[in-house]
N, C-alpha and C. Protein backbone atom coordinates (compact mmCIF):
# COMPACT_ATOMS: atom_id res chain seq x y z
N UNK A 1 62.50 -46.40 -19.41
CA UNK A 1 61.30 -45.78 -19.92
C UNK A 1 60.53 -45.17 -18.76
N UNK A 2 60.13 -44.07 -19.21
CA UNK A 2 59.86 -43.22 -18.15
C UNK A 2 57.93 -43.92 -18.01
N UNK A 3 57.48 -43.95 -16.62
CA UNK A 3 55.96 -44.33 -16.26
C UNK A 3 55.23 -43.73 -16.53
N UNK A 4 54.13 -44.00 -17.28
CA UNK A 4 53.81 -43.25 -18.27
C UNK A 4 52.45 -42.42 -17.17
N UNK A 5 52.00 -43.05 -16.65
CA UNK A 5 51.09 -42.98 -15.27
C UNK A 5 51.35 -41.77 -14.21
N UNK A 6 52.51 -41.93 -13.99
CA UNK A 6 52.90 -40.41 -13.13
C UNK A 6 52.39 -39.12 -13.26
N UNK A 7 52.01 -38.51 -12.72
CA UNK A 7 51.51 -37.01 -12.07
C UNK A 7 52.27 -36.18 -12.76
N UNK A 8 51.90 -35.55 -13.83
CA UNK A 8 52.80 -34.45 -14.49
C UNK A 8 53.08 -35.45 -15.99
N UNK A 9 53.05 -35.94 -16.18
CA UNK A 9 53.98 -36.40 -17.98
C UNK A 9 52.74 -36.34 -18.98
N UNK A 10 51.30 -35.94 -18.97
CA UNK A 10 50.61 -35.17 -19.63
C UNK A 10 51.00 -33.87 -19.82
N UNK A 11 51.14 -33.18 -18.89
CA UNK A 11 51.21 -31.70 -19.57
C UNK A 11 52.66 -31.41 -20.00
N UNK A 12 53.76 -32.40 -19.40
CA UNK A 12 55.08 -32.08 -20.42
C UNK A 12 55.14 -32.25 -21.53
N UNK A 13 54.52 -33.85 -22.22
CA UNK A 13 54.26 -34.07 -23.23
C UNK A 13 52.86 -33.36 -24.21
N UNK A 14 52.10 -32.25 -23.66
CA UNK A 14 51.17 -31.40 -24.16
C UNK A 14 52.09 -30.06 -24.17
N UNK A 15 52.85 -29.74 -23.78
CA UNK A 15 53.70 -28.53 -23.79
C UNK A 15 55.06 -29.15 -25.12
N UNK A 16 55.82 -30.13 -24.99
CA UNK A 16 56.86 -30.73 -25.99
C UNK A 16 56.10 -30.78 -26.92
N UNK A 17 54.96 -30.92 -27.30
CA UNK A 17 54.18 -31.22 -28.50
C UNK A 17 53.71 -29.55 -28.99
N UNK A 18 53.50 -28.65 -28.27
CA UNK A 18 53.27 -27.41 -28.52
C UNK A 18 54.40 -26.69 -29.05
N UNK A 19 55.70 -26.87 -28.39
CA UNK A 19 57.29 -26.61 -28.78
C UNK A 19 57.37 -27.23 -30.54
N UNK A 20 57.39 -28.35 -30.74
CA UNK A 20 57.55 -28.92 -31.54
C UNK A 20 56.15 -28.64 -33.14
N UNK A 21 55.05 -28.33 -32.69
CA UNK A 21 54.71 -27.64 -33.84
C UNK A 21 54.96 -26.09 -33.92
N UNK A 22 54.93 -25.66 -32.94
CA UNK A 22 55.64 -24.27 -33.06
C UNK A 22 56.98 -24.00 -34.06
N UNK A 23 57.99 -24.89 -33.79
CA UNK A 23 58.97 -25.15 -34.41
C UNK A 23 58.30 -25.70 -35.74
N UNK A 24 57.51 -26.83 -36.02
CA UNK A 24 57.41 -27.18 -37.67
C UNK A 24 56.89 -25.84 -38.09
N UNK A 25 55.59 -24.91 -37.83
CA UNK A 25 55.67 -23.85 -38.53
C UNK A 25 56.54 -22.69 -39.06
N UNK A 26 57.64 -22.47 -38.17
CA UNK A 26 58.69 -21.83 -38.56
C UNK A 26 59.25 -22.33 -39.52
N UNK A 27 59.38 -23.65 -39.56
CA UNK A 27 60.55 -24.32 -40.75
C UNK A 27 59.74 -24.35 -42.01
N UNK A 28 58.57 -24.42 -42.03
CA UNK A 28 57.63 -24.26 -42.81
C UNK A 28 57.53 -22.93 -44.00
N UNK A 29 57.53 -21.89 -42.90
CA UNK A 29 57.34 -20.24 -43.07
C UNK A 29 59.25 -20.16 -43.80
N UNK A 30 59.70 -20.85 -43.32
CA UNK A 30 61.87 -20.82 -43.74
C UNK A 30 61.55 -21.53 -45.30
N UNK A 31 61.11 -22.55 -45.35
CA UNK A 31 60.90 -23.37 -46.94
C UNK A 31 60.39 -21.85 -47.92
N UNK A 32 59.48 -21.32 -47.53
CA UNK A 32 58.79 -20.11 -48.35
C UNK A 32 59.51 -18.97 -48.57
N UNK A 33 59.99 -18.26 -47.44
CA UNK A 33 60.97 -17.35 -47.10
C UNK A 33 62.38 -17.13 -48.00
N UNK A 34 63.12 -18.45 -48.44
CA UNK A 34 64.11 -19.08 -48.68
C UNK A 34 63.56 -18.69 -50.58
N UNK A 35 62.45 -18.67 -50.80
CA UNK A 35 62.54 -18.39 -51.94
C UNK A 35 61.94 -17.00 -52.90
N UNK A 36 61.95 -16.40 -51.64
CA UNK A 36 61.46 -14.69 -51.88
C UNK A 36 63.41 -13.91 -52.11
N UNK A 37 62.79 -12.51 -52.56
CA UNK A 37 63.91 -12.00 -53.00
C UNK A 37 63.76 -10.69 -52.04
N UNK A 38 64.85 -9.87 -51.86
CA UNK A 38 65.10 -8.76 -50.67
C UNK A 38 64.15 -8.10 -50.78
N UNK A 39 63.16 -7.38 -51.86
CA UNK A 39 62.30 -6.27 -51.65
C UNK A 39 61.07 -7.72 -50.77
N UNK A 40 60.54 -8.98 -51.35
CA UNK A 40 59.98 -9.29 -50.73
C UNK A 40 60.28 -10.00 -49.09
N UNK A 41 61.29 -10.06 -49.09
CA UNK A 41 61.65 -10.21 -47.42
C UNK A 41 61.15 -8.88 -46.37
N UNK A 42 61.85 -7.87 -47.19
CA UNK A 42 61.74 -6.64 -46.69
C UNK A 42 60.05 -5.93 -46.27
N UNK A 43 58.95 -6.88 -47.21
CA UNK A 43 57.94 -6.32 -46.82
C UNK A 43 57.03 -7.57 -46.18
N UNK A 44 57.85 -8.81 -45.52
CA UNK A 44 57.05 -9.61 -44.69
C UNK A 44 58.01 -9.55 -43.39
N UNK A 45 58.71 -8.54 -43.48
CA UNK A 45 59.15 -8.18 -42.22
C UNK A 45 58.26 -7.58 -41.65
N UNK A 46 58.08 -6.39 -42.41
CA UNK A 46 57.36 -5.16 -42.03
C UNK A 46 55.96 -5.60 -41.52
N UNK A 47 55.49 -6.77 -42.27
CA UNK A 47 53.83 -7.54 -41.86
C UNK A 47 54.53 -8.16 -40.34
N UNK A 48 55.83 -8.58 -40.42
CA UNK A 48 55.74 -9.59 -39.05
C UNK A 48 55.72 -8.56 -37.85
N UNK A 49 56.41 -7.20 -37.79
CA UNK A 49 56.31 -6.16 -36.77
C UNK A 49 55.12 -5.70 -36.64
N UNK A 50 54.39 -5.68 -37.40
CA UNK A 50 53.14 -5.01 -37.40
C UNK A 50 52.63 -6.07 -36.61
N UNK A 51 52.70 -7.43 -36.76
CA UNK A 51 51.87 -8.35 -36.59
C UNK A 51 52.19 -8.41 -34.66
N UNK A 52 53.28 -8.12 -34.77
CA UNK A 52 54.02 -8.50 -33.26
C UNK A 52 53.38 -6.87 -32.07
N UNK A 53 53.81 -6.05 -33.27
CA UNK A 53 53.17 -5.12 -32.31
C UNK A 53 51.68 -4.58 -31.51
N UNK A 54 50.72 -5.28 -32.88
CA UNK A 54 49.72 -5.69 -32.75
C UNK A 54 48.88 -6.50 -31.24
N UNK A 55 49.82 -7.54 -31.15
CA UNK A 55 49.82 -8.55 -30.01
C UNK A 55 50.48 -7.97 -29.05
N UNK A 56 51.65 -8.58 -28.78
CA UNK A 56 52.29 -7.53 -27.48
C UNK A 56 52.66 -6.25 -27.74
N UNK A 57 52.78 -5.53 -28.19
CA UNK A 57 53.11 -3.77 -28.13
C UNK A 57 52.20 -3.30 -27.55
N UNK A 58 51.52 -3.77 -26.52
CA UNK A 58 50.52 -2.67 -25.94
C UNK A 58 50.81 -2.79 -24.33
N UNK A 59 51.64 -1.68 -23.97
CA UNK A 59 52.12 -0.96 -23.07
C UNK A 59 51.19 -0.40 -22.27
N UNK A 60 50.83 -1.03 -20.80
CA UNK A 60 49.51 -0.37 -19.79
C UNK A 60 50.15 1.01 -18.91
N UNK A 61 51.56 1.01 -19.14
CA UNK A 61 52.52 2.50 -18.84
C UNK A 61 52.08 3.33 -19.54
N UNK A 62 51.63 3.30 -21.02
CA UNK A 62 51.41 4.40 -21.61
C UNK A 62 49.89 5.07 -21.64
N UNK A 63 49.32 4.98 -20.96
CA UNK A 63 47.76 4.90 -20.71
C UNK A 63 47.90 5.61 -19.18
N UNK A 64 48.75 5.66 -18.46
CA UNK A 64 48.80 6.48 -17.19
C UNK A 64 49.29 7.75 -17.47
N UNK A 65 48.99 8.33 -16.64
CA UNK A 65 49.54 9.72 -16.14
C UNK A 65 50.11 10.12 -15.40
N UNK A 66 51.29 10.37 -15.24
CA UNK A 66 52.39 10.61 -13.76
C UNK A 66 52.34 12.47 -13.88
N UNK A 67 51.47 12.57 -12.32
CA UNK A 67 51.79 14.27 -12.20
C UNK A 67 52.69 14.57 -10.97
C-alpha cells in the first residue's frame, strides 16, 4: 500500500478522479446515444462540432497578417 503521506499522491489521486468522472460522463452520454436513431445521431454530432469548435477552434494564426 502505497503512503498515503508522500509529496505528490494528492494531485494524482485529484487528477485519477478527474479521468474517471470524465469517463462516467461519456458512458452516461453512450446509455442516451445508444437509443437515438441516425437522423438524431446525425444532428448531436453536428451540436458536438459546433460545441468543439466553439472551445478550441480558435486559431491565433488566423488573426495575423504575413506581408
Amino acid at each position: 500500500m502505497t503512503d498515503q503521506t508522500r509529496w505528490g499522491i494528492h494531485e494524482v489521486q485529484t487528477r485519477n478522479k478527474a479521468i474517471k468522472y470524465r469517463r462516467d460522463l461519456v458512458a452516461k452520454a453512450m446509455v442516451h446515444v445508444v437509443k437515438l436513431d441516425e437522423t438524431g445521431i446525425t444532428d448531436l454530432m453536428i451540436q458536438i462540432e459546433a460545441e468543439y469548435e466553439r472551445k478550441y477552434g480558435k486559431n491565433e494564426a488566423d488573426d495575423k497578417v504575413i506581408l
